[in-house]
PDB file of N, CA and C in Angstrom:
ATOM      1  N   UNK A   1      -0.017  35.522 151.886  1.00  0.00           N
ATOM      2  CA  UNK A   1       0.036  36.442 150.785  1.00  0.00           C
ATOM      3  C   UNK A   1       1.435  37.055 150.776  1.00  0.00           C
ATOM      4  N   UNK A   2       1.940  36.883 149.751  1.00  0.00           N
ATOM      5  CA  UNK A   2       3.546  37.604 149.341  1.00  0.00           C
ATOM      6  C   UNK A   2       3.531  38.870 148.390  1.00  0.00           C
ATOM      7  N   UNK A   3       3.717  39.933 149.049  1.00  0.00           N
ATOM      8  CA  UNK A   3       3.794  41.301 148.340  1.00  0.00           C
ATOM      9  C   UNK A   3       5.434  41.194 148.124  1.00  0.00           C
ATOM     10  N   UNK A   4       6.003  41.067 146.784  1.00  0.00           N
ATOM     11  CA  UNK A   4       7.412  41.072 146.857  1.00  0.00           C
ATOM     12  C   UNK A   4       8.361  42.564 147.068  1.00  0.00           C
ATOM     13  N   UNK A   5       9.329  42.070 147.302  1.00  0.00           N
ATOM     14  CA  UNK A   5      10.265  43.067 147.504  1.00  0.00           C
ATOM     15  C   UNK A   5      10.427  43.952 146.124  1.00  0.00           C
ATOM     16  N   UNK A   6      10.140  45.486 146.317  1.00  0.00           N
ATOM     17  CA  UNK A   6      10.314  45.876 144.691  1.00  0.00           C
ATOM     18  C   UNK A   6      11.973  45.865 144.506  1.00  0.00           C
ATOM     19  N   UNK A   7      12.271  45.845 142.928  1.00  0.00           N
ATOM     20  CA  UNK A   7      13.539  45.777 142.648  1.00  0.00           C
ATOM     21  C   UNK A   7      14.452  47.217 142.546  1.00  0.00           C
ATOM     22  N   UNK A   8      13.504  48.223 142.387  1.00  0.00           N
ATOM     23  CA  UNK A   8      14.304  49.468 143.079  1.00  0.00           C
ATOM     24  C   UNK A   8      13.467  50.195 143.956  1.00  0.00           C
ATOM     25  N   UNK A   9      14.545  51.029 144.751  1.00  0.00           N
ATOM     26  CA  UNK A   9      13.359  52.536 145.598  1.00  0.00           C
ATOM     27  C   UNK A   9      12.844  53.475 144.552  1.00  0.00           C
ATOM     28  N   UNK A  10      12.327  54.557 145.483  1.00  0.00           N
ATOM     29  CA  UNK A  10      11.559  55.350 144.511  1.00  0.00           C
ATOM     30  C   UNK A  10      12.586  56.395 144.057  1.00  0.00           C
ATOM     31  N   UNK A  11      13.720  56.174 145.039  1.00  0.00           N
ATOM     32  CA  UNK A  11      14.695  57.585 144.768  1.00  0.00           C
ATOM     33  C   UNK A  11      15.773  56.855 143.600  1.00  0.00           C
ATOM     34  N   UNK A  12      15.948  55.483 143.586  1.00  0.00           N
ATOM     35  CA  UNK A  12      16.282  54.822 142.335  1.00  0.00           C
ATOM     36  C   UNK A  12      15.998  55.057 141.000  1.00  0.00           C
ATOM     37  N   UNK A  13      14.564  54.958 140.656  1.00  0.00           N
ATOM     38  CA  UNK A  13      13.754  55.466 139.187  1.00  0.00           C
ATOM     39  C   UNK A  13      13.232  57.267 139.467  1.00  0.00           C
ATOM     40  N   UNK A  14      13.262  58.053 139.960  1.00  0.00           N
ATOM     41  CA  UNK A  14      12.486  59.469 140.500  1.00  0.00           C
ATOM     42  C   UNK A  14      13.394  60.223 140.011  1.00  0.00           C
ATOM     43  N   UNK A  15      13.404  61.166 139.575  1.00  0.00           N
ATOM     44  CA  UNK A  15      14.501  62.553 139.867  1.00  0.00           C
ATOM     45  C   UNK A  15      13.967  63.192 140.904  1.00  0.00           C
ATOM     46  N   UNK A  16      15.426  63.641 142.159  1.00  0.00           N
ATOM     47  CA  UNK A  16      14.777  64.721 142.971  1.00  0.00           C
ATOM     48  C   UNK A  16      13.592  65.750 143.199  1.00  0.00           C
ATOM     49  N   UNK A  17      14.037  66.089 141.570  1.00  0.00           N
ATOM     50  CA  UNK A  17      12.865  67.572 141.340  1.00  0.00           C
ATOM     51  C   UNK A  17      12.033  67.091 141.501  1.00  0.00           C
ATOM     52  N   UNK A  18      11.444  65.690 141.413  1.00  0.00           N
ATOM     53  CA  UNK A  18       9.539  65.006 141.362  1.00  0.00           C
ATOM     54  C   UNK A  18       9.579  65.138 142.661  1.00  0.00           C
ATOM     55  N   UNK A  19      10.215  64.784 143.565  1.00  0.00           N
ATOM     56  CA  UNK A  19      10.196  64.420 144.692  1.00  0.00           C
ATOM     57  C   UNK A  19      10.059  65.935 145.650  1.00  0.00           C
ATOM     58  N   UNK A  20      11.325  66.820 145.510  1.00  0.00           N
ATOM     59  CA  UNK A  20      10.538  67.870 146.230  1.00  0.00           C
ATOM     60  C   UNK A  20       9.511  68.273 145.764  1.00  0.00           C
ATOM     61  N   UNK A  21       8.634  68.407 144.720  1.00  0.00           N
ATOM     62  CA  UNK A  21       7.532  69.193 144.103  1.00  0.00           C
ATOM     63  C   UNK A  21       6.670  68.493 144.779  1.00  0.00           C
ATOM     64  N   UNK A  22       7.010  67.321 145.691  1.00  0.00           N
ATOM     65  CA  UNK A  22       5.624  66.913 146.409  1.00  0.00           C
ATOM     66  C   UNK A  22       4.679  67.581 147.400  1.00  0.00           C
ATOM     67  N   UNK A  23       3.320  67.467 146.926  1.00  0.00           N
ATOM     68  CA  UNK A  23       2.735  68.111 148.289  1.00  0.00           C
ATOM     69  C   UNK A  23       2.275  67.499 149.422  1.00  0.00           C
ATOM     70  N   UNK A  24       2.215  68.616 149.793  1.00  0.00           N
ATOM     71  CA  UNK A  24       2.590  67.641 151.715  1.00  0.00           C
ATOM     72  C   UNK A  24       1.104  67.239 151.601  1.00  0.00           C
ATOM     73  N   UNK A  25       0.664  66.072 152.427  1.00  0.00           N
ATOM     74  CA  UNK A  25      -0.620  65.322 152.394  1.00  0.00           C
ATOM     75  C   UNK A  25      -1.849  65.821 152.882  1.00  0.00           C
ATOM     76  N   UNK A  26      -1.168  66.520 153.996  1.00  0.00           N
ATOM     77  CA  UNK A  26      -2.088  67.529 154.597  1.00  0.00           C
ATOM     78  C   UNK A  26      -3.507  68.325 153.544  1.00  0.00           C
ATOM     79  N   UNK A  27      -2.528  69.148 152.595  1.00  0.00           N
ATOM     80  CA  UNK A  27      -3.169  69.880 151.602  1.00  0.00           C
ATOM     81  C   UNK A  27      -4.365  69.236 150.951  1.00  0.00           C
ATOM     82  N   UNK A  28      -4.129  67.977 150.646  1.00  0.00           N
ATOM     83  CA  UNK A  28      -5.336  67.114 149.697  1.00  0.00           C
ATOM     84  C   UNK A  28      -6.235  66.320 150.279  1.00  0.00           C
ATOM     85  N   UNK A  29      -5.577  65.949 151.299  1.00  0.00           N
ATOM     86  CA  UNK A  29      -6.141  64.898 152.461  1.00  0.00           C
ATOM     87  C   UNK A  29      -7.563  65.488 153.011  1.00  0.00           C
ATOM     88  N   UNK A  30      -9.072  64.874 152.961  1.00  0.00           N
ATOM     89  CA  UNK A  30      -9.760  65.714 154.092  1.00  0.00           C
ATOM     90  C   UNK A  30      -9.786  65.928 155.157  1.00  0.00           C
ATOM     91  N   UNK A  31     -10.099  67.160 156.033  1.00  0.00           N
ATOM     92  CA  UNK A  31      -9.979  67.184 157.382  1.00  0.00           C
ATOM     93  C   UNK A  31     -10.289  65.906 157.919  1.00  0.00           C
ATOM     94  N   UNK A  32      -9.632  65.465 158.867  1.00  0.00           N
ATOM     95  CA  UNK A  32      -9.834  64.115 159.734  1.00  0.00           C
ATOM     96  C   UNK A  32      -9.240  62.776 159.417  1.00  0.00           C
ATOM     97  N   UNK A  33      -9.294  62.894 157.877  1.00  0.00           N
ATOM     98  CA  UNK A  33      -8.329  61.403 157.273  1.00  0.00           C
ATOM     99  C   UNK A  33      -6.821  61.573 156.833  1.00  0.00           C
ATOM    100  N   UNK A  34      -6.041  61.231 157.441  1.00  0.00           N
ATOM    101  CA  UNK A  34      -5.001  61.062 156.601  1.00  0.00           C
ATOM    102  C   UNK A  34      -4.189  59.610 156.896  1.00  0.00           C
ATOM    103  N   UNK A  35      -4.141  58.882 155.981  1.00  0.00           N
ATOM    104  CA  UNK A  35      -3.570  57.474 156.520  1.00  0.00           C
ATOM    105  C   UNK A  35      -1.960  57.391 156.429  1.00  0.00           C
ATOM    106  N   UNK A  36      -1.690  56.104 156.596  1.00  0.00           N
ATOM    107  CA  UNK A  36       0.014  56.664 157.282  1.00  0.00           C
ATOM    108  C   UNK A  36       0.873  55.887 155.431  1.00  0.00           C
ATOM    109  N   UNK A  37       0.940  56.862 155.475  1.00  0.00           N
ATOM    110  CA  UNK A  37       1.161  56.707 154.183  1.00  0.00           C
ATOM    111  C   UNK A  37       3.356  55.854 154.104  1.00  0.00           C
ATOM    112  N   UNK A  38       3.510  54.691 153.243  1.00  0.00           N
ATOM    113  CA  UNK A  38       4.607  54.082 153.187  1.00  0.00           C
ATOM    114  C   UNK A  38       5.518  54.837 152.594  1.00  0.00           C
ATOM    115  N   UNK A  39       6.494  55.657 152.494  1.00  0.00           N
ATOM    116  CA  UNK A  39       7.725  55.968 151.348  1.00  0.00           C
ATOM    117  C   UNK A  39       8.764  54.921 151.970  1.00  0.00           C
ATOM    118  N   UNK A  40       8.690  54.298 152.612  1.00  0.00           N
ATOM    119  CA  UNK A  40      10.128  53.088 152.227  1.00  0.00           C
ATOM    120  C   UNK A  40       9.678  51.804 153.170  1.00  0.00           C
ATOM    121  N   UNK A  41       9.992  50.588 151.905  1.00  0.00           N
ATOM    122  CA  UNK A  41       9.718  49.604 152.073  1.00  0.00           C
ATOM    123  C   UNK A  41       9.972  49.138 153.512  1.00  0.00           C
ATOM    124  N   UNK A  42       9.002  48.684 154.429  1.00  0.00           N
ATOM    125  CA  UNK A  42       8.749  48.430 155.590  1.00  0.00           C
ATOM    126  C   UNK A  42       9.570  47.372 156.139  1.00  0.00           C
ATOM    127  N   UNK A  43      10.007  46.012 155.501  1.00  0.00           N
ATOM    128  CA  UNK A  43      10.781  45.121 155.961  1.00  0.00           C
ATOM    129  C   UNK A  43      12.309  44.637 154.720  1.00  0.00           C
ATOM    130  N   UNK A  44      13.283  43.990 154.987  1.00  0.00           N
ATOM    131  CA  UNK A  44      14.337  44.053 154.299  1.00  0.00           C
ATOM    132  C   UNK A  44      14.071  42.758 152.906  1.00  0.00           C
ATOM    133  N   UNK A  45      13.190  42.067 153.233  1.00  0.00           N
ATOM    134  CA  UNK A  45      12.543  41.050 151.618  1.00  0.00           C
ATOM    135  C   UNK A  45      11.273  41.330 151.412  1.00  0.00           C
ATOM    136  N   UNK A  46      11.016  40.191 150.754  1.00  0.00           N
ATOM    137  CA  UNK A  46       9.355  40.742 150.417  1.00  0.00           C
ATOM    138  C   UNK A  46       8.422  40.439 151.575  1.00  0.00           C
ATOM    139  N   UNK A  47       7.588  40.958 151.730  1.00  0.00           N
ATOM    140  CA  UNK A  47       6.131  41.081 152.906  1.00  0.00           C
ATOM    141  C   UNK A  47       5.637  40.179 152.417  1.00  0.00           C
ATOM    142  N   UNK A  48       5.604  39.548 153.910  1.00  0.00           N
ATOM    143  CA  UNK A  48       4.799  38.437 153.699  1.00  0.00           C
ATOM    144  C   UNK A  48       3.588  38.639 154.876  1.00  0.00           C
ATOM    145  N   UNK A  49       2.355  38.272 154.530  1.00  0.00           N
ATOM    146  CA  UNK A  49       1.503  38.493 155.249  1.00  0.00           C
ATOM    147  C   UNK A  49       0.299  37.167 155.607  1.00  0.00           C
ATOM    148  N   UNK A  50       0.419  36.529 156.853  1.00  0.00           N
ATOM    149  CA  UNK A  50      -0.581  35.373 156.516  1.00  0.00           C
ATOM    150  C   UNK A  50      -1.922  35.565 156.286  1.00  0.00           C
ATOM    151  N   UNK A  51      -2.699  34.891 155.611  1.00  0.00           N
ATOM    152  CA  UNK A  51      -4.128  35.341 154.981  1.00  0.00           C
ATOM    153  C   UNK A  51      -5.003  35.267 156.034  1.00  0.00           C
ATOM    154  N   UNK A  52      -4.566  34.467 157.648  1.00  0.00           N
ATOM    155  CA  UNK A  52      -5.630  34.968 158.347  1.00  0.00           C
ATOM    156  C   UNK A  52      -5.678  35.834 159.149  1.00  0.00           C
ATOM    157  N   UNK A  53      -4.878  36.822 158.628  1.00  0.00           N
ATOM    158  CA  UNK A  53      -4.495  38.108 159.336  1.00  0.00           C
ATOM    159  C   UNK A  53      -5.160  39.119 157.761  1.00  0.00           C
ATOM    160  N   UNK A  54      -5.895  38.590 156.342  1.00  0.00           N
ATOM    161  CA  UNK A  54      -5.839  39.243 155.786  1.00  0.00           C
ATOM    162  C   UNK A  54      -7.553  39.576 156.046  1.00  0.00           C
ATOM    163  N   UNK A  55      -7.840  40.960 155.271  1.00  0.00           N
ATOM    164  CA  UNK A  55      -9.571  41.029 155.388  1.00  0.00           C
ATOM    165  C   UNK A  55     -10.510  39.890 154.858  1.00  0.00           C
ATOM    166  N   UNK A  56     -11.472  39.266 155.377  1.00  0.00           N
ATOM    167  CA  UNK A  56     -12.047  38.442 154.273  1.00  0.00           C
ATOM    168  C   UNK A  56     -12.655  38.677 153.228  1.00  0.00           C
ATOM    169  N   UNK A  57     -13.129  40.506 152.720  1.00  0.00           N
ATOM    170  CA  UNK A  57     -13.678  40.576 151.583  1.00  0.00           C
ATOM    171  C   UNK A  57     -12.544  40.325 150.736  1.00  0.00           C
ATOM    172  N   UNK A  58     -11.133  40.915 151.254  1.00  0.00           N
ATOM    173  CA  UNK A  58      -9.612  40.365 150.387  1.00  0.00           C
ATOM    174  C   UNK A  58      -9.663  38.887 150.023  1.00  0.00           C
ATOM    175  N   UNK A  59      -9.818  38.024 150.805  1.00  0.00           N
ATOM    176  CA  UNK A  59      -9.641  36.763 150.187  1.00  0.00           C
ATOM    177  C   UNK A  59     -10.749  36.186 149.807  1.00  0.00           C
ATOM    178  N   UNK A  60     -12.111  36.702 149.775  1.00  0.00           N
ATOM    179  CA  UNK A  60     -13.193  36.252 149.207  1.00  0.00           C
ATOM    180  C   UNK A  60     -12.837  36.935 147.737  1.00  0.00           C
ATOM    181  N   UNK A  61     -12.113  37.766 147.005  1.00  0.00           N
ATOM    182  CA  UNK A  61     -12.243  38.175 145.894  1.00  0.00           C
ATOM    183  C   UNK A  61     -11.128  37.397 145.101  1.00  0.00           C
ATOM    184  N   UNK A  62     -10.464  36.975 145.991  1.00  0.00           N
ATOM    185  CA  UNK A  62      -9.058  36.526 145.432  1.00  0.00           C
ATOM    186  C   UNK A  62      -9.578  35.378 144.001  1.00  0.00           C
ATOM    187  N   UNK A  63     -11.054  34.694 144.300  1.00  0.00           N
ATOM    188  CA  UNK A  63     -11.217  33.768 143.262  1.00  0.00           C
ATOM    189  C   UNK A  63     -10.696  32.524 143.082  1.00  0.00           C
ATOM    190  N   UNK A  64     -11.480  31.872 142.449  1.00  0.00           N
ATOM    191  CA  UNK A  64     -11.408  30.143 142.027  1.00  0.00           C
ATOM    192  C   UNK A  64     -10.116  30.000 141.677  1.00  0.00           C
ATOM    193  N   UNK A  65      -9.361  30.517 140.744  1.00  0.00           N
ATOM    194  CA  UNK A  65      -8.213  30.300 140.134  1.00  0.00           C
ATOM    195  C   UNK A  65      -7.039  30.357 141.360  1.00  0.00           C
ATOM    196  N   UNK A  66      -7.194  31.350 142.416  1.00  0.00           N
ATOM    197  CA  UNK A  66      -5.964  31.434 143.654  1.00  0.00           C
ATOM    198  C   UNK A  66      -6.832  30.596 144.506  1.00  0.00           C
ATOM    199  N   UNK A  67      -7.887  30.121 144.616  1.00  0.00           N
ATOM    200  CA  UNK A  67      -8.093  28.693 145.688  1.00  0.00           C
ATOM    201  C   UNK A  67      -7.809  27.527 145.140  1.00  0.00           C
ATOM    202  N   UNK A  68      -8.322  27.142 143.647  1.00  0.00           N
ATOM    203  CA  UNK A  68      -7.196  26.337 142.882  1.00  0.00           C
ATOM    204  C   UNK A  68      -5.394  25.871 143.253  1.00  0.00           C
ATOM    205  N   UNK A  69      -4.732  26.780 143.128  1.00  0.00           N
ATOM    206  CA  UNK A  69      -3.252  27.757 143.232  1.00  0.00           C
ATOM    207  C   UNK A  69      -3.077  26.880 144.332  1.00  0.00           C
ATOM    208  N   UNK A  70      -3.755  27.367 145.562  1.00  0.00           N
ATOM    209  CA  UNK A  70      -3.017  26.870 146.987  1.00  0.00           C
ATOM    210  C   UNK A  70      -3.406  25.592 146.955  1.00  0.00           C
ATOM    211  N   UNK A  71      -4.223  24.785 146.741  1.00  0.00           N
ATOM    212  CA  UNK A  71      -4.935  23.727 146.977  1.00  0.00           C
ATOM    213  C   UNK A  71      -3.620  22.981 146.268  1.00  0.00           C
ATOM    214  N   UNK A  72      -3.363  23.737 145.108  1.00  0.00           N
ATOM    215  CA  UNK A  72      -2.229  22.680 144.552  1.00  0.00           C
ATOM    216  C   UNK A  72      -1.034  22.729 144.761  1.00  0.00           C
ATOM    217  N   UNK A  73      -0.616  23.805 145.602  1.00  0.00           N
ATOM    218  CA  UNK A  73       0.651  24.111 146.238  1.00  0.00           C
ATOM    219  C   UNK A  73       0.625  23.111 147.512  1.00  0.00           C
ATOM    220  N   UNK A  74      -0.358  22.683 148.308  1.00  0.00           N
ATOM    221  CA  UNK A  74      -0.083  22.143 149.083  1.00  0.00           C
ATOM    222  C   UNK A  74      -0.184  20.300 148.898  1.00  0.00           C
ATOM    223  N   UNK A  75      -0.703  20.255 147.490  1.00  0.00           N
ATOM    224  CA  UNK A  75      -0.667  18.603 147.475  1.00  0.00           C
ATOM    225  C   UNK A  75       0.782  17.726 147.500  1.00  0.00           C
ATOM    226  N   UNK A  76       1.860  18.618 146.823  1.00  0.00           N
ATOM    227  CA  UNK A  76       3.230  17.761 147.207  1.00  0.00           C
ATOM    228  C   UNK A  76       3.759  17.908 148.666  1.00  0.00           C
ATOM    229  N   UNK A  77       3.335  18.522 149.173  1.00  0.00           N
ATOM    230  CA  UNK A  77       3.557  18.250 150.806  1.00  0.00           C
ATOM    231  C   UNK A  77       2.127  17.769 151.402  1.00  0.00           C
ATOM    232  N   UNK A  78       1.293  17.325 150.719  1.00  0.00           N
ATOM    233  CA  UNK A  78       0.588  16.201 151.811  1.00  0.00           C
ATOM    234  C   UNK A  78       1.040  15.000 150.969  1.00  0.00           C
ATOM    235  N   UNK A  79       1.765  14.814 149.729  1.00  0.00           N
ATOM    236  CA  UNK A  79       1.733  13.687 149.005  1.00  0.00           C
ATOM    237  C   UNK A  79       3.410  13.071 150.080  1.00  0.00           C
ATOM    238  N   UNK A  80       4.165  14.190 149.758  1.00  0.00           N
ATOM    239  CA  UNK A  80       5.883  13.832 151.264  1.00  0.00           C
ATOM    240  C   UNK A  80       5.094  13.185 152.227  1.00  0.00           C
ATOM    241  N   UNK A  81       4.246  13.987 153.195  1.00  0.00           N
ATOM    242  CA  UNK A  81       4.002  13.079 154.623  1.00  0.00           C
ATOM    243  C   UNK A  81       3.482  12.026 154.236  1.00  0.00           C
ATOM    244  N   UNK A  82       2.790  11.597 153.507  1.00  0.00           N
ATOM    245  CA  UNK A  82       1.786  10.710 153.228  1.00  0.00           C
ATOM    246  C   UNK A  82       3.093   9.227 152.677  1.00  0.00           C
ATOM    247  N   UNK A  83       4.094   9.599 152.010  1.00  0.00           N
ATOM    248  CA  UNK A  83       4.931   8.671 151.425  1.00  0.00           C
ATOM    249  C   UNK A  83       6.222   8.488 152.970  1.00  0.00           C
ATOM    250  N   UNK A  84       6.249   9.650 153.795  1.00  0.00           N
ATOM    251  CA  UNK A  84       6.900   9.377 154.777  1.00  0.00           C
ATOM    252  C   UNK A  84       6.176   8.317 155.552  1.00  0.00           C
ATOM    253  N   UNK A  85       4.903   8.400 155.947  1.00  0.00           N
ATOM    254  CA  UNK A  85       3.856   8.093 157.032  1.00  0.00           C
ATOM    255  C   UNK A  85       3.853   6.060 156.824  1.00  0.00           C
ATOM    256  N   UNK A  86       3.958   6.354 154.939  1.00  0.00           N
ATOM    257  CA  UNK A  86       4.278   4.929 154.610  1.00  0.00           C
ATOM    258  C   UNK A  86       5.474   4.151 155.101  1.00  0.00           C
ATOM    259  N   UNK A  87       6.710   4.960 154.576  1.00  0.00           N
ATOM    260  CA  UNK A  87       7.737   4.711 155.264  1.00  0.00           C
ATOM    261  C   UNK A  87       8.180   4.058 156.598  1.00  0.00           C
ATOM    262  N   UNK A  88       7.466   4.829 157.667  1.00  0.00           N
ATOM    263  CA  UNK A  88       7.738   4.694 158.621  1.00  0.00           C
ATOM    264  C   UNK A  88       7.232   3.169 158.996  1.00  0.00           C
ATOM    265  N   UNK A  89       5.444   3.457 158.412  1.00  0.00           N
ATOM    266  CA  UNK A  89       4.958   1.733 158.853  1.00  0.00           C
ATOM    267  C   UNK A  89       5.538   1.131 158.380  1.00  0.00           C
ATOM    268  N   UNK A  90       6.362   0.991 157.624  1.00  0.00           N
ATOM    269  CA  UNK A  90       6.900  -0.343 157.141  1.00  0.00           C
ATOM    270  C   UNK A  90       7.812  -0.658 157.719  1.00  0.00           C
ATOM    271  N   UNK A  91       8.735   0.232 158.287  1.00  0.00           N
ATOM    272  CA  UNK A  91      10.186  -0.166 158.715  1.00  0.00           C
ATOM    273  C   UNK A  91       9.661  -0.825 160.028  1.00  0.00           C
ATOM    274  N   UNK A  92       8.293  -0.116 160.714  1.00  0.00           N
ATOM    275  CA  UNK A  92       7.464  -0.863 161.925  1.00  0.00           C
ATOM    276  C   UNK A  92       7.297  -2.175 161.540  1.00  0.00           C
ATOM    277  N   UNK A  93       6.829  -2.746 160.670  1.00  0.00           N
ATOM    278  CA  UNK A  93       6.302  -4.076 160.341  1.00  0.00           C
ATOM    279  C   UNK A  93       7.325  -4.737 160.388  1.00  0.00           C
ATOM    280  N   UNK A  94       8.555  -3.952 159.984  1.00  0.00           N
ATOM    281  CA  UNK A  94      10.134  -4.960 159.787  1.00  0.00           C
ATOM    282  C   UNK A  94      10.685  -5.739 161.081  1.00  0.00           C
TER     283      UNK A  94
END
């Protein structure tokens, strides 16, 4: 799964003033939860995350159309090995 890199920060599109007027998390958050919340993008491109590191209700929702998607992302690289694999026997037979 590829979460891309956004094309600006938040202090890019924001004016300051939005930004201090923030309230601290504490205030809204209920006692006991507060999660660790991101203000700057975690790695230097886009996040990439492999799907079997993702939840499975996440990729059970993902749907027919993104199991479609990969299924066909990966047929020109089984169609390469498969035309290499030929390759090779033949130059064997030679």
């Amino acid at each position: 799964m590829i979460v891309p890199h956004p094309p600006k920060s938040r202090e890019d599109i924001q004016e300051p003033f939005v930004r201090e007027q923030q309230i601290v998390p504490d205030k809204y958050y209920p006692e006991g939860y507060k999660p660790e919340l991101l203000e700057e993008w975690p790695v230097e491109g886009d996040l990439v995350v492999p799907l079997e590191f993702a939840p499975k209700d996440m990729t059970d929702g993902m749907g027919v159309e993104w199991r479609l998607k990969k299924k066909n992302k990966k047929f020109p690289e089984e169609k390469k090995a498969a035309e290499e694999a030929d390759k090779k026997e033949n130059k064997e037979k030679e």
